[in-house]
PDB file of N, CA and C in Angstrom:
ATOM      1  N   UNK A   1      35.602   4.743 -15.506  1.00  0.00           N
ATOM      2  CA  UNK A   1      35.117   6.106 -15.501  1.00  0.00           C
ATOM      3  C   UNK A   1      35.146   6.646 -14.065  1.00  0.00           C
ATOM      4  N   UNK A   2      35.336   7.806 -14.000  1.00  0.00           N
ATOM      5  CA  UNK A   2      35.645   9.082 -12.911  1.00  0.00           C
ATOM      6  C   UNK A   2      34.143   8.539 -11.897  1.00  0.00           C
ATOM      7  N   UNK A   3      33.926   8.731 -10.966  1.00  0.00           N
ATOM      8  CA  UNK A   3      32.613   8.365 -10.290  1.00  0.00           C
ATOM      9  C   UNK A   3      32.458  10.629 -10.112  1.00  0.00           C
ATOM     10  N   UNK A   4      33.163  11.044 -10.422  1.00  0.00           N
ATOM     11  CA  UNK A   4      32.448  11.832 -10.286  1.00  0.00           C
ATOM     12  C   UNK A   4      32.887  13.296 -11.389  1.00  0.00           C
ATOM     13  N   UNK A   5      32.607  14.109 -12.179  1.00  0.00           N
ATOM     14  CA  UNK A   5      33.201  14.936 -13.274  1.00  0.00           C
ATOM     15  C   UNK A   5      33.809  16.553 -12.627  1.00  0.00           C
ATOM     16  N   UNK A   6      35.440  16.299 -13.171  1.00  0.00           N
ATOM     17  CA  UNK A   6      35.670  17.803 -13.021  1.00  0.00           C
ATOM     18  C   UNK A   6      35.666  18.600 -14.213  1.00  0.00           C
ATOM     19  N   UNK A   7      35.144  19.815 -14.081  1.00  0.00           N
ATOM     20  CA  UNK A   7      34.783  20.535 -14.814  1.00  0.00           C
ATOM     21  C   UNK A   7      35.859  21.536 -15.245  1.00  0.00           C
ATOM     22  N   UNK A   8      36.670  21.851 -16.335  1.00  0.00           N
ATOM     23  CA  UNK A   8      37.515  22.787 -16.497  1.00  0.00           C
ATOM     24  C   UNK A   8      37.054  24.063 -17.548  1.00  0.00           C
ATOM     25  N   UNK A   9      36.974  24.975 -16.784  1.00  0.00           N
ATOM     26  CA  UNK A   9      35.917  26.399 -17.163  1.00  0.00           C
ATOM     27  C   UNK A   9      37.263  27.228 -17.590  1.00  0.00           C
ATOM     28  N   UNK A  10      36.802  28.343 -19.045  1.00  0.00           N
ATOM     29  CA  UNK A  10      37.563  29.116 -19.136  1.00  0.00           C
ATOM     30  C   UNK A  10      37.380  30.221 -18.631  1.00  0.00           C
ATOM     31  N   UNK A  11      37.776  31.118 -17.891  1.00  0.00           N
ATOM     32  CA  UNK A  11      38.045  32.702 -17.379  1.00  0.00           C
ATOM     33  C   UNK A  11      38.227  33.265 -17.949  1.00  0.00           C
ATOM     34  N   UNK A  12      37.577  34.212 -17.880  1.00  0.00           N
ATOM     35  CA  UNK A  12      37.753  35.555 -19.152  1.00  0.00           C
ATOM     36  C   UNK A  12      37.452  37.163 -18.111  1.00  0.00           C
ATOM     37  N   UNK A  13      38.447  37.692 -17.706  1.00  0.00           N
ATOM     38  CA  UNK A  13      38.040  39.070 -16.906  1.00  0.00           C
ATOM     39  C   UNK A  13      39.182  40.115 -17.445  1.00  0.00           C
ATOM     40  N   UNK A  14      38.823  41.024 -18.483  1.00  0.00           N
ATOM     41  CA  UNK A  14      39.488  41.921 -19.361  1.00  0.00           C
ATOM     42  C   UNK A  14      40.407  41.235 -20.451  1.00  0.00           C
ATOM     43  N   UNK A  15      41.463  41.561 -20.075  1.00  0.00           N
ATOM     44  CA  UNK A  15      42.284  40.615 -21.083  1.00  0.00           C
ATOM     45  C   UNK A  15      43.282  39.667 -20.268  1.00  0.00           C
ATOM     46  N   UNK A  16      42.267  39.061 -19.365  1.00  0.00           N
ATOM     47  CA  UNK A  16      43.167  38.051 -18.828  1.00  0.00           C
ATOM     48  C   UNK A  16      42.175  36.894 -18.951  1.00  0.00           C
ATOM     49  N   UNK A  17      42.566  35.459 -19.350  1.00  0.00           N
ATOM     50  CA  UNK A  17      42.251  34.770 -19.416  1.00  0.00           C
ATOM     51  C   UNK A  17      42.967  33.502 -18.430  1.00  0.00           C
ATOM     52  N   UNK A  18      42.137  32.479 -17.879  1.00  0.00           N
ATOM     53  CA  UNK A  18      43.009  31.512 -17.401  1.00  0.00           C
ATOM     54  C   UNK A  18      42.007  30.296 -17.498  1.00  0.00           C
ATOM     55  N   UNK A  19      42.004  28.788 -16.751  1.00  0.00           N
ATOM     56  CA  UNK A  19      40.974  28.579 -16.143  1.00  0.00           C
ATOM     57  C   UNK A  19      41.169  27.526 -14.810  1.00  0.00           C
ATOM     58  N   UNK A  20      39.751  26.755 -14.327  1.00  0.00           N
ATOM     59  CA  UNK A  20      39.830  26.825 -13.198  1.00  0.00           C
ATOM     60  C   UNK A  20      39.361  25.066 -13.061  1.00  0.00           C
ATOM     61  N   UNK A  21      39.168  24.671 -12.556  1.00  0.00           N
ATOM     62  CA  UNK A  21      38.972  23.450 -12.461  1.00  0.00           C
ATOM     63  C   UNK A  21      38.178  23.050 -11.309  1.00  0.00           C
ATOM     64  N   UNK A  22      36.818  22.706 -11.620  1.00  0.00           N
ATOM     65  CA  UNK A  22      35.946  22.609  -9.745  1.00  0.00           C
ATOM     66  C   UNK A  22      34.966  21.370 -10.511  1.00  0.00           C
ATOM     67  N   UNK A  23      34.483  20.382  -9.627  1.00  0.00           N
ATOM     68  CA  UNK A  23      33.720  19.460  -9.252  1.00  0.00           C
ATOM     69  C   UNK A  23      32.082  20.197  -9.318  1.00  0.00           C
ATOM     70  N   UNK A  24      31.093  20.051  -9.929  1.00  0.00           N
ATOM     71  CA  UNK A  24      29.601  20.271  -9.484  1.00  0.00           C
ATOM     72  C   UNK A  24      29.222  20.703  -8.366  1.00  0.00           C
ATOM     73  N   UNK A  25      29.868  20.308  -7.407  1.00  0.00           N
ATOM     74  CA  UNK A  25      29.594  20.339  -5.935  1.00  0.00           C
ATOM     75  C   UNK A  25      29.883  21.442  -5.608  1.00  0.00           C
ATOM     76  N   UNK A  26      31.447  22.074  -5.941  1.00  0.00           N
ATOM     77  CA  UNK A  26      32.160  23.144  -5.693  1.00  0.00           C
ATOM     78  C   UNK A  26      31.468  24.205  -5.875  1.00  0.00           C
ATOM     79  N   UNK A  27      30.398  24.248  -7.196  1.00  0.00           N
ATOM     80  CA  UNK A  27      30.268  25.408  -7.822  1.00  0.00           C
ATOM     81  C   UNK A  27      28.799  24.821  -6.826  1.00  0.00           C
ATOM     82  N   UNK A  28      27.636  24.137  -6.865  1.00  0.00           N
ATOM     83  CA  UNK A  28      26.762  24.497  -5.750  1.00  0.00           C
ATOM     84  C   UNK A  28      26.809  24.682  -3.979  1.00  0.00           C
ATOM     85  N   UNK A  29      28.371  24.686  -3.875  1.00  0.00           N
ATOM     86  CA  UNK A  29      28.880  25.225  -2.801  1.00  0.00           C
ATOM     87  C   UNK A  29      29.027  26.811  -2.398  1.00  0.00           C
ATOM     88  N   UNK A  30      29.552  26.930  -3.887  1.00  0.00           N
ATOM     89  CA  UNK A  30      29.702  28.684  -4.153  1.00  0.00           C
ATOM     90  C   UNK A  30      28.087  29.459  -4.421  1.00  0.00           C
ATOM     91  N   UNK A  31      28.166  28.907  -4.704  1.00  0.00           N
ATOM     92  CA  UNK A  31      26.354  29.374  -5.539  1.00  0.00           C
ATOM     93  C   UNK A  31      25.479  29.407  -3.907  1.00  0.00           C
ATOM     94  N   UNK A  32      25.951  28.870  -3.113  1.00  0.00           N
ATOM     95  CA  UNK A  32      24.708  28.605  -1.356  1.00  0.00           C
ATOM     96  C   UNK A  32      25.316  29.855  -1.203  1.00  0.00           C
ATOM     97  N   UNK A  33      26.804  29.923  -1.150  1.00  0.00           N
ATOM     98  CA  UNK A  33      27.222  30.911  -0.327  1.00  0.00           C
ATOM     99  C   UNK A  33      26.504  32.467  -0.744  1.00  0.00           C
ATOM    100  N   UNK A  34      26.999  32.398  -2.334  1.00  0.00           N
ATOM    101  CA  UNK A  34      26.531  33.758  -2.831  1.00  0.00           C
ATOM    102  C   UNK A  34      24.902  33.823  -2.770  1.00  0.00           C
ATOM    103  N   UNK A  35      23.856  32.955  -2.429  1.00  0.00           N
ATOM    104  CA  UNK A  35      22.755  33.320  -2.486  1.00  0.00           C
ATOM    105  C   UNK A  35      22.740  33.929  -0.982  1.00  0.00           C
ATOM    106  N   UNK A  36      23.084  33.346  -0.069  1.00  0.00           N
ATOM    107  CA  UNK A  36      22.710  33.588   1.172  1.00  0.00           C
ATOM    108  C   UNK A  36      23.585  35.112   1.328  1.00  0.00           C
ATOM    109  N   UNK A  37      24.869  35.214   1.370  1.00  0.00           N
ATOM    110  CA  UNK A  37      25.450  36.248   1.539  1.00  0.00           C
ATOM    111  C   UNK A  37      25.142  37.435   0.534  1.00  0.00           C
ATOM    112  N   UNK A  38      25.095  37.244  -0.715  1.00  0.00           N
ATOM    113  CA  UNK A  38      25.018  38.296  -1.617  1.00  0.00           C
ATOM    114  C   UNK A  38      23.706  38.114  -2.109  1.00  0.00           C
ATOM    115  N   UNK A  39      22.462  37.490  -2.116  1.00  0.00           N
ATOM    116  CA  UNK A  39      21.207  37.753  -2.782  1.00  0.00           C
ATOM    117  C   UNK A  39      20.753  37.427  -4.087  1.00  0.00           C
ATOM    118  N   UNK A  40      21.943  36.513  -4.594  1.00  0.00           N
ATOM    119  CA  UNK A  40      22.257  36.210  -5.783  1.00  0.00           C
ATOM    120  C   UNK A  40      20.753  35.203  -6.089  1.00  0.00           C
ATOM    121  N   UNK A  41      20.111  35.624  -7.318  1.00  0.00           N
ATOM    122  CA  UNK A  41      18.818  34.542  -8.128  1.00  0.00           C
ATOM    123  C   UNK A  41      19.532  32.957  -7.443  1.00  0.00           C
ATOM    124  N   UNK A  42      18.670  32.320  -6.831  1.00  0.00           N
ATOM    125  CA  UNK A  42      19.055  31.004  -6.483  1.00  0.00           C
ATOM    126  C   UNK A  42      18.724  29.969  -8.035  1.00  0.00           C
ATOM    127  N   UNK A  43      18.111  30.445  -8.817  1.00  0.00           N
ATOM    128  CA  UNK A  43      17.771  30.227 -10.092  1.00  0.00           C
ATOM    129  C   UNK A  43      18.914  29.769 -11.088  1.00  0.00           C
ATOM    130  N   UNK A  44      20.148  31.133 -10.615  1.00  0.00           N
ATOM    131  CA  UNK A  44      21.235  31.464 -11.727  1.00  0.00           C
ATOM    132  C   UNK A  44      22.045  29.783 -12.083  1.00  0.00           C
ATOM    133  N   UNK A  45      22.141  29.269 -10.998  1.00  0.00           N
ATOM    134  CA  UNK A  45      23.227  27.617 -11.151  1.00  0.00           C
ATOM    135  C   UNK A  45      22.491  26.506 -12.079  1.00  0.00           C
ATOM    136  N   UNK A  46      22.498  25.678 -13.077  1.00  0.00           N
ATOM    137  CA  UNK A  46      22.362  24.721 -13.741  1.00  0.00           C
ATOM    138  C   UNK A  46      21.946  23.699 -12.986  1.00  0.00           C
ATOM    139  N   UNK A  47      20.861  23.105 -12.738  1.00  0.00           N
ATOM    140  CA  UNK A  47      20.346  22.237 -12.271  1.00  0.00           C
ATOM    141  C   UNK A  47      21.284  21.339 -12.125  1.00  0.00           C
ATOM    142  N   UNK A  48      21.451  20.338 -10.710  1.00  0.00           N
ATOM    143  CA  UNK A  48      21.789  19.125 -10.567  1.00  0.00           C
ATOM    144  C   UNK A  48      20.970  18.248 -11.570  1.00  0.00           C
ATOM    145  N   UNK A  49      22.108  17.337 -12.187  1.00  0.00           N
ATOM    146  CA  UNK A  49      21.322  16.294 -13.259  1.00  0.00           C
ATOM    147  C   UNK A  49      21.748  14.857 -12.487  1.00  0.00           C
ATOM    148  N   UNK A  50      21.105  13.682 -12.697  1.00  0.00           N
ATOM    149  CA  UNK A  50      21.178  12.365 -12.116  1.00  0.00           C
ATOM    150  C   UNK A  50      21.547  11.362 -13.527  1.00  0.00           C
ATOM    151  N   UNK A  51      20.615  11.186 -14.392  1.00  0.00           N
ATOM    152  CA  UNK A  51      20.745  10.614 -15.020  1.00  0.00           C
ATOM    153  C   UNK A  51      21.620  10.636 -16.402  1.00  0.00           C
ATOM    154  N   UNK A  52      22.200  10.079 -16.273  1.00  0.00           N
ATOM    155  CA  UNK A  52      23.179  10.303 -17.679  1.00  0.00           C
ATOM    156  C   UNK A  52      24.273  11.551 -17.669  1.00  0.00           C
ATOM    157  N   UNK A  53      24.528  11.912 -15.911  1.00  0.00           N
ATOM    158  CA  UNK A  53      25.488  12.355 -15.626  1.00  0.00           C
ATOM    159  C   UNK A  53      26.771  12.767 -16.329  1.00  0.00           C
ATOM    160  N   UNK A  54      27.093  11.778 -16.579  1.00  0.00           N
ATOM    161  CA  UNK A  54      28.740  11.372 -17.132  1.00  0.00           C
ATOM    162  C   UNK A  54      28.627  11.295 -18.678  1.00  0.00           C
ATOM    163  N   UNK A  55      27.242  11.030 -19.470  1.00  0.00           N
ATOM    164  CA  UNK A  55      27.697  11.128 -20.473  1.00  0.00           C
ATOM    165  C   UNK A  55      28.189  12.390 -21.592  1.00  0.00           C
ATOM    166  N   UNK A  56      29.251  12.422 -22.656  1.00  0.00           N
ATOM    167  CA  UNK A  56      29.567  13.168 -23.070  1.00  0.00           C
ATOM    168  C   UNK A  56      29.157  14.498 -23.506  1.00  0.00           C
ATOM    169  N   UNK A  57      27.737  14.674 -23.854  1.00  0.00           N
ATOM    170  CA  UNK A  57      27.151  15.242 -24.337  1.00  0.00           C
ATOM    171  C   UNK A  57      26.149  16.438 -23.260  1.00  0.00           C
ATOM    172  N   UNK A  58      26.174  15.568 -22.334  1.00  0.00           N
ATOM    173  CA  UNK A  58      26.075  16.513 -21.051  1.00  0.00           C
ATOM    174  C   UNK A  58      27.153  17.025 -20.213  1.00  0.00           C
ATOM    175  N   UNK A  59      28.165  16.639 -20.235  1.00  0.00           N
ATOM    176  CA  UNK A  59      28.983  17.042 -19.816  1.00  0.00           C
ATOM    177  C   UNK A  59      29.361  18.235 -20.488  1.00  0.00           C
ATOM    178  N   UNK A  60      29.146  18.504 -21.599  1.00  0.00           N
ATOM    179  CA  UNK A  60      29.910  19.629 -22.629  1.00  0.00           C
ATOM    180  C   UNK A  60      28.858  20.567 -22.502  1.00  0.00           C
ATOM    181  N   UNK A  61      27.428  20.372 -22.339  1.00  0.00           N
ATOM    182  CA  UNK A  61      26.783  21.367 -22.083  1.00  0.00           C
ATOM    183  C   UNK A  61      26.579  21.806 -20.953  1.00  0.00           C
ATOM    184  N   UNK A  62      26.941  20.931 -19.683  1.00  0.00           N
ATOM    185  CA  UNK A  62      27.000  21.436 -18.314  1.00  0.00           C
ATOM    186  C   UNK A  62      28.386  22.291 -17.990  1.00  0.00           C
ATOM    187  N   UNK A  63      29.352  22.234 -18.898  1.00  0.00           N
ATOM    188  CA  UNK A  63      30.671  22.782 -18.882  1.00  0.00           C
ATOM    189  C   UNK A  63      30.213  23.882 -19.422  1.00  0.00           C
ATOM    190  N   UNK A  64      29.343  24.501 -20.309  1.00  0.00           N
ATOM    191  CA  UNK A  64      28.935  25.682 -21.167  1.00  0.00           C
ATOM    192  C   UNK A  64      28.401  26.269 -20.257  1.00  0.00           C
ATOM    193  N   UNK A  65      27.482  25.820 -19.662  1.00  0.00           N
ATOM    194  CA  UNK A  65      26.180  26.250 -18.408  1.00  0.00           C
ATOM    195  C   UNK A  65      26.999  26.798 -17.809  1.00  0.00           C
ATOM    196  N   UNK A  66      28.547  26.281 -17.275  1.00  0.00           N
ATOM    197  CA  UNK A  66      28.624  26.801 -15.909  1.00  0.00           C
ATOM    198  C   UNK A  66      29.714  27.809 -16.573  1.00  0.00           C
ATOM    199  N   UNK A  67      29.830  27.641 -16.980  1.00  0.00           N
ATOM    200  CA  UNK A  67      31.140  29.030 -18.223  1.00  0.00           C
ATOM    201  C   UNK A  67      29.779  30.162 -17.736  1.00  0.00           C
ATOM    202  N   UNK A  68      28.763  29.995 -18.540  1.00  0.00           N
ATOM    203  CA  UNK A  68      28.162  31.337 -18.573  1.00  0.00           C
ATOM    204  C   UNK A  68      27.774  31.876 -17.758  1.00  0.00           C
ATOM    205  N   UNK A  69      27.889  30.785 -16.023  1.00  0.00           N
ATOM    206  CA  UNK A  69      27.375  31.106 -14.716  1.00  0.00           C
ATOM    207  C   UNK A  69      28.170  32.288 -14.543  1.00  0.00           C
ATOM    208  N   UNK A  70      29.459  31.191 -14.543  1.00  0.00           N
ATOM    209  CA  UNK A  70      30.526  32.291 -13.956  1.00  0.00           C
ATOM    210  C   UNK A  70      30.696  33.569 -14.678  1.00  0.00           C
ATOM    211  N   UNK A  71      30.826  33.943 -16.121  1.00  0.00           N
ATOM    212  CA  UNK A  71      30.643  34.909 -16.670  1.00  0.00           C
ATOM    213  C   UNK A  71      29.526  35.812 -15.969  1.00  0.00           C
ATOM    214  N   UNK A  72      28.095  35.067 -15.704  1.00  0.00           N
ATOM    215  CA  UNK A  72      27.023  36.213 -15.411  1.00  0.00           C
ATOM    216  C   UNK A  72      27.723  36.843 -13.777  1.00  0.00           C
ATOM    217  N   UNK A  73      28.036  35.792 -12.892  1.00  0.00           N
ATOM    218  CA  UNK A  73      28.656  35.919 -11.731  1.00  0.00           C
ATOM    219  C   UNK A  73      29.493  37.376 -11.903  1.00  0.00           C
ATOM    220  N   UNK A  74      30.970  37.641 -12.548  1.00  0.00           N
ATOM    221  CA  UNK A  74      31.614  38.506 -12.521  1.00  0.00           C
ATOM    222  C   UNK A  74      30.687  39.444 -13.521  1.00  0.00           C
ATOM    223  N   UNK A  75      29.764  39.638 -14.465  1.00  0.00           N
ATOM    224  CA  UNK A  75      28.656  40.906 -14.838  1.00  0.00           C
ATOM    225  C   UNK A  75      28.109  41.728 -13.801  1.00  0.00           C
ATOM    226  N   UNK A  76      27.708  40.651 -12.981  1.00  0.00           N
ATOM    227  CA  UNK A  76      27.213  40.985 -11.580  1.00  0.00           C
ATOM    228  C   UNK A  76      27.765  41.533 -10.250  1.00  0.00           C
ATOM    229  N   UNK A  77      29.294  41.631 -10.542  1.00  0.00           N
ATOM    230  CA  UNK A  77      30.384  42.126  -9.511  1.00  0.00           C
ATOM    231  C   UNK A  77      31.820  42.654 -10.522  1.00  0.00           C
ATOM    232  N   UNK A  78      31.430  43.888 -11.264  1.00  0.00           N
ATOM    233  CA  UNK A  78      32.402  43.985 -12.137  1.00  0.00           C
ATOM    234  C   UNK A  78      33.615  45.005 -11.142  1.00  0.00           C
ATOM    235  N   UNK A  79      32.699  45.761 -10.093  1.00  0.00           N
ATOM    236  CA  UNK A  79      34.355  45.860  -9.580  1.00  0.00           C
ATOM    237  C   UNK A  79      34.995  45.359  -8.335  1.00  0.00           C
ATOM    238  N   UNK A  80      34.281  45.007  -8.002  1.00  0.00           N
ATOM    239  CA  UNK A  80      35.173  43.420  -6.727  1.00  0.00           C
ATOM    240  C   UNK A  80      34.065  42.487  -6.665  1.00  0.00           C
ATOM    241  N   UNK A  81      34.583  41.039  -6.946  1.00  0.00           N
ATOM    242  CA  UNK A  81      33.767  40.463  -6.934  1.00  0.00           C
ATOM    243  C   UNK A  81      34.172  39.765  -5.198  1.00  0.00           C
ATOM    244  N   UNK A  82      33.302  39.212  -4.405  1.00  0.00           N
ATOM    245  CA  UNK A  82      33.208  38.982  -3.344  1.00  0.00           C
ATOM    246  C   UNK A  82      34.008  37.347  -3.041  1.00  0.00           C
ATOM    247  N   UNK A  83      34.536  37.937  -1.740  1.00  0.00           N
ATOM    248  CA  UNK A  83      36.150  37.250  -1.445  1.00  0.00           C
ATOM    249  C   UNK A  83      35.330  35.623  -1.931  1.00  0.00           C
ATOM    250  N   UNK A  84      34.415  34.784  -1.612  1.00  0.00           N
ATOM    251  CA  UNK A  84      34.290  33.563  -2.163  1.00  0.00           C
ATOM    252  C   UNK A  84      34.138  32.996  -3.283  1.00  0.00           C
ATOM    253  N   UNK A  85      34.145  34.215  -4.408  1.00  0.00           N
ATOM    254  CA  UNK A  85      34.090  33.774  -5.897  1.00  0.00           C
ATOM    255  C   UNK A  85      35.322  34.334  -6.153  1.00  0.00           C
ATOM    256  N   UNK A  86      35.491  35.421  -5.474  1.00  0.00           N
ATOM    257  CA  UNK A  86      37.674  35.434  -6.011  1.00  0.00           C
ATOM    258  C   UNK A  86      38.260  34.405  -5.332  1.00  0.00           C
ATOM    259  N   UNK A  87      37.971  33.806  -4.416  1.00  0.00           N
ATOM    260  CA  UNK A  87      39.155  32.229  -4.177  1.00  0.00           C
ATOM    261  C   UNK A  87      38.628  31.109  -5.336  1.00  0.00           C
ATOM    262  N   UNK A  88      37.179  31.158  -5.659  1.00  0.00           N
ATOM    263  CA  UNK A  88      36.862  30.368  -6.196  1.00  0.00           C
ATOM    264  C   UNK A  88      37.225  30.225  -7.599  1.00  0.00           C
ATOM    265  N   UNK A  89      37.613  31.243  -7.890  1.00  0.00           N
ATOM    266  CA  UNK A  89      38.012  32.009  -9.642  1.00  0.00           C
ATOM    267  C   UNK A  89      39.705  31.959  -9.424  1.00  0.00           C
ATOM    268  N   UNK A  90      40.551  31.911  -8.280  1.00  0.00           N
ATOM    269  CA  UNK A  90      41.599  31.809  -8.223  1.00  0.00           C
ATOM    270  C   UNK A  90      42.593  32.970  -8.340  1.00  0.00           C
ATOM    271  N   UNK A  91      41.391  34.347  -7.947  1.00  0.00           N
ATOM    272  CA  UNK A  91      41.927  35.648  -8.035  1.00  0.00           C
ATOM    273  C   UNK A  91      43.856  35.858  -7.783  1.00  0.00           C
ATOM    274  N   UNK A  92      43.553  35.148  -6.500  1.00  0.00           N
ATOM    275  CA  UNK A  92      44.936  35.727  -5.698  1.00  0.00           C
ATOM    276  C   UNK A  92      46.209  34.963  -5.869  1.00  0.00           C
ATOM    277  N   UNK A  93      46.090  34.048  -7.476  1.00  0.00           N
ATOM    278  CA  UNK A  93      47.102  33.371  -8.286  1.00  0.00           C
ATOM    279  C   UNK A  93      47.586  33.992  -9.678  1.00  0.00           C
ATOM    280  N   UNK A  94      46.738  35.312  -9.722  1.00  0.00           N
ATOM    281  CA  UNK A  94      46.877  36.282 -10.989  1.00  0.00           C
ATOM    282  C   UNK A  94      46.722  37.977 -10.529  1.00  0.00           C
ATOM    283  N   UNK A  95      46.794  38.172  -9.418  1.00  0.00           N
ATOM    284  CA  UNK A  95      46.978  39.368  -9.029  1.00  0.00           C
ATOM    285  C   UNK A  95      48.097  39.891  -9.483  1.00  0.00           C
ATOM    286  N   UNK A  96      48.474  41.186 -10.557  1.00  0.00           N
ATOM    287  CA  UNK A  96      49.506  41.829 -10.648  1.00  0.00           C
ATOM    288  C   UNK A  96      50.372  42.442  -9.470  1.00  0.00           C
TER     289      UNK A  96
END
């Protein structure tokens, strides 16, 4: 087993869909940034979990958790969302 879980989230912004692939870490990397820079609820991110990490059943609901992060994330910036959640969302690989 993986010593550590990547997470593959689906994107959904109009009718474009893609998704993205980030580590736990990544997304409480993004989540420091946007609290400090943008004011964002430090609340909004899914708790770090320890125990029983890896098993299946958390994993599928920590994959849901962070789907709906990111969803609330772009609710919250529907017309530019701020340059560290568009690299993080992979904006500038689907720009028309």
């Amino acid at each position: 087993m993986s010593p550590f879980q990547v997470y593959i989230i689906q994107v959904s912004v109009g009718n474009h869909q893609w998704t993205v692939k980030h580590r736990y870490s990544d997304f409480h990397d993004l989540h420091e940034k946007l609290v400090s820079e943008k004011k964002i609820d430090k609340n909004l991110l899914p708790p770090k979990k320890i125990i029983g990490k890896n098993s299946k059943s958390l994993v599928e609901k920590r994959q849901k958790e962070l789907e709906v992060y990111l969803q609330t994330l772009l609710l919250k910036f529907p017309v530019t969302a701020p340059k560290v959640l568009s690299h993080f969302l992979h904006f500038h690989l689907y720009v028309s």
